[in-house]
N, C-alpha and C. Protein backbone atom coordinates (compact mmCIF):
# COMPACT_ATOMS: atom_id res chain seq x y z
N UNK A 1 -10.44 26.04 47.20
CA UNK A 1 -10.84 25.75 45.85
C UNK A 1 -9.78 26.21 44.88
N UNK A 2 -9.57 25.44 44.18
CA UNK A 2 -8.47 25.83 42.75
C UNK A 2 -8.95 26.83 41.98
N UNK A 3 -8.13 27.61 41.82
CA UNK A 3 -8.38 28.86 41.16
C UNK A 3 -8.34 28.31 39.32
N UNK A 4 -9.63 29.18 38.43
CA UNK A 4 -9.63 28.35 37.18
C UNK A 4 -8.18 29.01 36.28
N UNK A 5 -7.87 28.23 35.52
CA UNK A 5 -6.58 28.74 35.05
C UNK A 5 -7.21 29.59 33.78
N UNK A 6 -6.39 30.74 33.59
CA UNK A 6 -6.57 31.63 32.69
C UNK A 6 -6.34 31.58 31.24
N UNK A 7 -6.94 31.72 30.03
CA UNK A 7 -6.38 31.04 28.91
C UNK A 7 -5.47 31.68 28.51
N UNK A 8 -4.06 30.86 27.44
CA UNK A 8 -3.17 31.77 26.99
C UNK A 8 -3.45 32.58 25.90
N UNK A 9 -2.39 33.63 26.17
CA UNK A 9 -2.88 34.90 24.73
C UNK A 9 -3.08 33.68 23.91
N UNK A 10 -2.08 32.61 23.10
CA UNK A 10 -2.15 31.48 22.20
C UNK A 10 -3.51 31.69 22.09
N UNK A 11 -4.46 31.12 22.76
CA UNK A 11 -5.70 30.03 22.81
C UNK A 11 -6.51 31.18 22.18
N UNK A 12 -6.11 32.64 23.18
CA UNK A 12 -7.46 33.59 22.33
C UNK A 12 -7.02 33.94 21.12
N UNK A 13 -6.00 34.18 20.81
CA UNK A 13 -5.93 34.30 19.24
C UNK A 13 -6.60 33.38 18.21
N UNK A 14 -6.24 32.29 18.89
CA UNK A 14 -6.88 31.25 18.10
C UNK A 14 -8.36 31.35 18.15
N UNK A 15 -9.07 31.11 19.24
CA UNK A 15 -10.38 31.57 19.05
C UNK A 15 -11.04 32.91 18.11
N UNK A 16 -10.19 33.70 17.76
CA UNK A 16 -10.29 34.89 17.92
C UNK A 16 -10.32 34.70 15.96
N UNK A 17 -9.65 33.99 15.83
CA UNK A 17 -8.97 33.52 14.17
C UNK A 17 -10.51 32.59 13.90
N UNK A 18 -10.32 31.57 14.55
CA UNK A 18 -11.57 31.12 14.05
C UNK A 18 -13.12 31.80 13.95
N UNK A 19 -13.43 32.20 14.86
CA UNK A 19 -14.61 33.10 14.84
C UNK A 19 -14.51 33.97 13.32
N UNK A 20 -13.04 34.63 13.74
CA UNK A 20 -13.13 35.49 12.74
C UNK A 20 -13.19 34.67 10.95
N UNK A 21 -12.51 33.29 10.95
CA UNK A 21 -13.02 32.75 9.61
C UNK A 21 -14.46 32.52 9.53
N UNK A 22 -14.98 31.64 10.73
CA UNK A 22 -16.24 31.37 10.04
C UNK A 22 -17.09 32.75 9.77
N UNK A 23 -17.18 33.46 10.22
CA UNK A 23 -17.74 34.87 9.96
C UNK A 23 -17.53 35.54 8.68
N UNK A 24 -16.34 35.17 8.24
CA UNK A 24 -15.85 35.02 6.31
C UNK A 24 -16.36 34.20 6.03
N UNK A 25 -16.67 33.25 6.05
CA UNK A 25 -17.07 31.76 5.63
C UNK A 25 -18.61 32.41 5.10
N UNK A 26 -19.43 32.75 6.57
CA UNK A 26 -20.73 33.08 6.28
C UNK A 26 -20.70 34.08 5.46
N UNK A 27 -19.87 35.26 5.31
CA UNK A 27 -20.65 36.51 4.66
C UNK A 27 -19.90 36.11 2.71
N UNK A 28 -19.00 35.07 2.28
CA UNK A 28 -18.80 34.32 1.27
C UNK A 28 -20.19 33.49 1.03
N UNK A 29 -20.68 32.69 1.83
CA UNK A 29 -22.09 32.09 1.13
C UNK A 29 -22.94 32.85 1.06
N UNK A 30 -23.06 33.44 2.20
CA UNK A 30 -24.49 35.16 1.44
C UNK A 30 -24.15 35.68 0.13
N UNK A 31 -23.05 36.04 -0.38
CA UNK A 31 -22.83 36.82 -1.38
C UNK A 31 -22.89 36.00 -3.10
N UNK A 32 -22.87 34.64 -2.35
CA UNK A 32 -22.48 33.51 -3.80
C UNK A 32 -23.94 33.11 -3.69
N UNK A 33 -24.76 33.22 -5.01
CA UNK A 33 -25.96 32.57 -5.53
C UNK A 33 -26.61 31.31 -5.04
N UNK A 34 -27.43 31.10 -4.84
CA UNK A 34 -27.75 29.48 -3.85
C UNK A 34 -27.73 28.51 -5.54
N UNK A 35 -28.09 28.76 -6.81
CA UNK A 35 -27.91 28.16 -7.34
C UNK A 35 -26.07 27.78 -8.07
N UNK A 36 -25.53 28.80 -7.96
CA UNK A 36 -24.21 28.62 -8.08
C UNK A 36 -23.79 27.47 -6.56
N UNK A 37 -23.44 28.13 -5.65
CA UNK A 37 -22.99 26.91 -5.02
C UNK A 37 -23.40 25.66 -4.56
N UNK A 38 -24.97 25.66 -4.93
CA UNK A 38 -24.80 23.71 -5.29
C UNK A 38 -24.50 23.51 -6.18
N UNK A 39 -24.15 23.70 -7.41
CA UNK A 39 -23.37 24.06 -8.21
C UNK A 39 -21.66 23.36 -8.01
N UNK A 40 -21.20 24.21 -7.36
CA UNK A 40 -20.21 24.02 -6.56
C UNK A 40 -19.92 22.74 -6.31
N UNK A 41 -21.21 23.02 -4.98
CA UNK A 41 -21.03 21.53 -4.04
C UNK A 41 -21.02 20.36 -4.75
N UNK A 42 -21.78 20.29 -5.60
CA UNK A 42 -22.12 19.10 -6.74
C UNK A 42 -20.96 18.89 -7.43
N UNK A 43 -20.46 19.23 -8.00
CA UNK A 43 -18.79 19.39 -8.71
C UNK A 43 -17.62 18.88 -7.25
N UNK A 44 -17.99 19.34 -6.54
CA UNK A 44 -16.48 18.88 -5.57
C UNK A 44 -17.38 17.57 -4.99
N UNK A 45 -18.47 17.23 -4.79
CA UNK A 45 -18.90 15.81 -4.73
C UNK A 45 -18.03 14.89 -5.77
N UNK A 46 -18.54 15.33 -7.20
CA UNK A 46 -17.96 14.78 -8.10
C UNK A 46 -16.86 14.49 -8.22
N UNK A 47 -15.81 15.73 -7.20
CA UNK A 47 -14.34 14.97 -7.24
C UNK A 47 -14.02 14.30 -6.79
N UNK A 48 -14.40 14.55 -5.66
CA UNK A 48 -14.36 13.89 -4.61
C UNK A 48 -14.50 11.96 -5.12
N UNK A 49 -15.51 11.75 -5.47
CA UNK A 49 -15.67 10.35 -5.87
C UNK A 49 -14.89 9.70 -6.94
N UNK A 50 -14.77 10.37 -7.55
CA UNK A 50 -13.62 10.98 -8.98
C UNK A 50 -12.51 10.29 -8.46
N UNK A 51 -11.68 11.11 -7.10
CA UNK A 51 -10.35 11.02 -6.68
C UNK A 51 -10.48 9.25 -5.07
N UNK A 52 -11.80 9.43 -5.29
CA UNK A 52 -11.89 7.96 -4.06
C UNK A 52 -11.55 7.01 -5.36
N UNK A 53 -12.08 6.98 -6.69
CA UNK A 53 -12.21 5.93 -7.66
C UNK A 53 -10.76 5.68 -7.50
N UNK A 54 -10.25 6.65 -8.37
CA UNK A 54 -8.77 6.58 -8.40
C UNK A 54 -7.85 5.97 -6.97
N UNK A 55 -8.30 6.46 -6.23
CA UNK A 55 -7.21 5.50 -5.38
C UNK A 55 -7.74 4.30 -5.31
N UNK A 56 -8.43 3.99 -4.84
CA UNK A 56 -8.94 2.32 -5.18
C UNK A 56 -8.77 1.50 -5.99
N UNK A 57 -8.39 2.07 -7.38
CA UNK A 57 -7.80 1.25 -8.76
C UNK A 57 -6.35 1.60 -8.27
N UNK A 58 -5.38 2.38 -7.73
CA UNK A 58 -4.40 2.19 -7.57
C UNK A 58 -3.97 1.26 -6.77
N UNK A 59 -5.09 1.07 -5.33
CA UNK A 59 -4.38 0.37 -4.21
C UNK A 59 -4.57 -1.40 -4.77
N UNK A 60 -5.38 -1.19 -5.48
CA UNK A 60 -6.13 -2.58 -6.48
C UNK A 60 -4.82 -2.91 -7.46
N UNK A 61 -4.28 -1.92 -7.84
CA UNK A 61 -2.92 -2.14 -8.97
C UNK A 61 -1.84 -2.63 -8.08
N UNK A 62 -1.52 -1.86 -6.96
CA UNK A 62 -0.66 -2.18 -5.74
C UNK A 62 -0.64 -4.00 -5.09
N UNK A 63 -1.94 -3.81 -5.08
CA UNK A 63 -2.06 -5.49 -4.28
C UNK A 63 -1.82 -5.96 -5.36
N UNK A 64 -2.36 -6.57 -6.74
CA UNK A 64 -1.75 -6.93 -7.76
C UNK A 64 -0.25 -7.59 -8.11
N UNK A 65 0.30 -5.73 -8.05
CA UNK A 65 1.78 -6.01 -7.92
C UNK A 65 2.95 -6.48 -6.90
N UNK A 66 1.74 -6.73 -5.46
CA UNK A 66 2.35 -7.07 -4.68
C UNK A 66 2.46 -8.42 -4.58
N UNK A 67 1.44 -9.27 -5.37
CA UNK A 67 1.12 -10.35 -5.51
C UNK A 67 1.82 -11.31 -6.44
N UNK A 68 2.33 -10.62 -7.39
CA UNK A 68 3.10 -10.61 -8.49
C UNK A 68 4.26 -10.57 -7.90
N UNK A 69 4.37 -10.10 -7.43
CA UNK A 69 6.77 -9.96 -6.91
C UNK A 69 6.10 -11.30 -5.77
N UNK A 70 5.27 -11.71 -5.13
CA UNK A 70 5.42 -12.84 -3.68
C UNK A 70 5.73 -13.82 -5.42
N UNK A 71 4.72 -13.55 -6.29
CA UNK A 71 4.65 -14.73 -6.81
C UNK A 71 5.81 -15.35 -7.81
N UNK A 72 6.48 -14.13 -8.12
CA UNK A 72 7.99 -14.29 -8.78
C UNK A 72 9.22 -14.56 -7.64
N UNK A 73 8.45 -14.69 -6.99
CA UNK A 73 9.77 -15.00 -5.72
C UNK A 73 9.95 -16.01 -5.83
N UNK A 74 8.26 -16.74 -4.77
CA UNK A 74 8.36 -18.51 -5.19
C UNK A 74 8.53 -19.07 -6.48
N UNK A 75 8.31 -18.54 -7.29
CA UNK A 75 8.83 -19.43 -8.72
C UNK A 75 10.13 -19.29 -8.63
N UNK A 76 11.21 -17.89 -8.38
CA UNK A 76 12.65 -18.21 -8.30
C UNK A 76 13.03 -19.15 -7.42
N UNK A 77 12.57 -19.26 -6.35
CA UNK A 77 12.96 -20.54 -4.97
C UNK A 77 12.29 -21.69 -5.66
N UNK A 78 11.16 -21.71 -6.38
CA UNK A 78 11.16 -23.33 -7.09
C UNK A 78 12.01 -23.63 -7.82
N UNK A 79 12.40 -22.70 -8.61
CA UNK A 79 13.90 -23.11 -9.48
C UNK A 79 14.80 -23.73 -8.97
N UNK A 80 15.46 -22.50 -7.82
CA UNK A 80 16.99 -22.61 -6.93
C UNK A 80 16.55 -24.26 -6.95
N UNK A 81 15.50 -24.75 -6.30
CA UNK A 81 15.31 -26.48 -5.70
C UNK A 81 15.27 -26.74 -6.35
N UNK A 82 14.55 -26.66 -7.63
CA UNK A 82 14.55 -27.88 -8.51
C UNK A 82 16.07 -28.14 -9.70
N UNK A 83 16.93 -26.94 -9.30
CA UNK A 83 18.22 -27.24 -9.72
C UNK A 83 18.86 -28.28 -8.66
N UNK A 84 18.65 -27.67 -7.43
CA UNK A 84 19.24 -28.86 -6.26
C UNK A 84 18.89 -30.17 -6.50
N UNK A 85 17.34 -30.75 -6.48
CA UNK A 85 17.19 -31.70 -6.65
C UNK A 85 17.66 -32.36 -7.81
N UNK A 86 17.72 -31.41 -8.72
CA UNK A 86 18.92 -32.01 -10.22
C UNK A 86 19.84 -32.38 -9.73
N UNK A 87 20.81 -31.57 -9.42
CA UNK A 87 22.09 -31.89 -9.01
C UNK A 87 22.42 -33.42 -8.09
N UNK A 88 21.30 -33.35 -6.69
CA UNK A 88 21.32 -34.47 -5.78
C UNK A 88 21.30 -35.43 -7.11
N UNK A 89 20.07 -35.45 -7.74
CA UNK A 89 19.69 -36.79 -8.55
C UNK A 89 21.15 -37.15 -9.33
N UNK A 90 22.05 -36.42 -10.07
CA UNK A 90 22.96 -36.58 -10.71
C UNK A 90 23.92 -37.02 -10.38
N UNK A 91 24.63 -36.65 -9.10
CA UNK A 91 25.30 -37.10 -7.74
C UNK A 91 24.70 -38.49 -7.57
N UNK A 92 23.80 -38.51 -7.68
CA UNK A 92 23.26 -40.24 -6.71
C UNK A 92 23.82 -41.18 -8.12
N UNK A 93 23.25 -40.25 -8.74
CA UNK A 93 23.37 -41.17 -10.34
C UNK A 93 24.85 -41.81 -10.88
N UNK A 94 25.72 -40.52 -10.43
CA UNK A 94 27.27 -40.58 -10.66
C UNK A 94 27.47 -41.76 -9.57
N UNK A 95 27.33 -41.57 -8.40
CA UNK A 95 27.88 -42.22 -7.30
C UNK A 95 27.05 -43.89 -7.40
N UNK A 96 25.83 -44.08 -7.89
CA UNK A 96 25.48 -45.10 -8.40
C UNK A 96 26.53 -46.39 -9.49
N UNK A 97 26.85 -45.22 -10.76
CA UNK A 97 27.33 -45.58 -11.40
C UNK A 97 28.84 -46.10 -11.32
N UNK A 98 29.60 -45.33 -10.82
CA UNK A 98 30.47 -45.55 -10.41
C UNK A 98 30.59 -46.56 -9.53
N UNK A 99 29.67 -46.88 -8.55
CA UNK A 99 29.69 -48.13 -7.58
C UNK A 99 29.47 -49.27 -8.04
N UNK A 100 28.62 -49.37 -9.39
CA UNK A 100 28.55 -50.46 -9.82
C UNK A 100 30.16 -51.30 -11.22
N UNK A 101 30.60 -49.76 -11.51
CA UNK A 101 31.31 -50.46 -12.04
C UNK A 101 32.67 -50.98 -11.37
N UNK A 102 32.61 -50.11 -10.26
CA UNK A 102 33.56 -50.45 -8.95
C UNK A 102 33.43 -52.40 -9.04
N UNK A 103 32.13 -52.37 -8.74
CA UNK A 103 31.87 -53.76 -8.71
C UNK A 103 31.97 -55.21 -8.95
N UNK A 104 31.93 -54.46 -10.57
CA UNK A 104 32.00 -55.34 -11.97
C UNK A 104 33.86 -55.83 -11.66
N UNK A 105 34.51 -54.30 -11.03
CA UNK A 105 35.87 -54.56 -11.96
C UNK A 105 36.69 -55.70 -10.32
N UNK A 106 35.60 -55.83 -9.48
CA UNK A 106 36.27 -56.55 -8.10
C UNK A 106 35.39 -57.93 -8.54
N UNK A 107 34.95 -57.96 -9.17
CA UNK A 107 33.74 -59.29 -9.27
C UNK A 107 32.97 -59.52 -8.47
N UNK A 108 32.51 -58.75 -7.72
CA UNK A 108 31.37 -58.45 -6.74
C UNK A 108 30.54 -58.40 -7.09
């Protein structure tokens, strides 16, 4: 049979730390008023929801602005094209023009 392994000093300190907080923990709520710390508790509720609000209007501002730069993108790439398609059209137009008077001047 495997012999059980022994815990390290590490592990009992640690045990040793915790015990010893919650044991502060408890003899801190004995000493604090039951109406003071709901009190308390009620107030760090309150932040608590306080500080959830707040990030939620930020991550809400975030998507927003994330939505905003996709959407200033594609309007710059509709530009870039719709200068291209200028240009093509102008080109066809030149090369149009030019072919016809090519035309005129062969009697074609």
């Amino acid at each position: 049979m495997a012999t059980k392994k022994r815990a390290s000093t590490r592990d009992q300190l640690l045990k040793r730390a915790v015990k010893a907080g919650r044991k502060a923990l408890r003899s801190a709520e004995r000493r604090v008023p039951p109406d003071l710390r709901k009190q308390i508790e009620k107030s760090v509720e309150d932040g608590q929801k306080t500080v959830h609000a707040a990030i939620k209007r930020v991550q809400s501002q975030l998507d927003r602005t994330a939505r905003q730069a996709d959407l200033d993108k594609v309007l710059k790439r509709l530009e870039a094209i719709s200068k291209q398609v200028q240009q093509v059209a102008r080109a066809a137009a030149t090369a149009a023009t030019a072919g016809s008077g090519c035309r005129q001047r062969h009697g074609t």
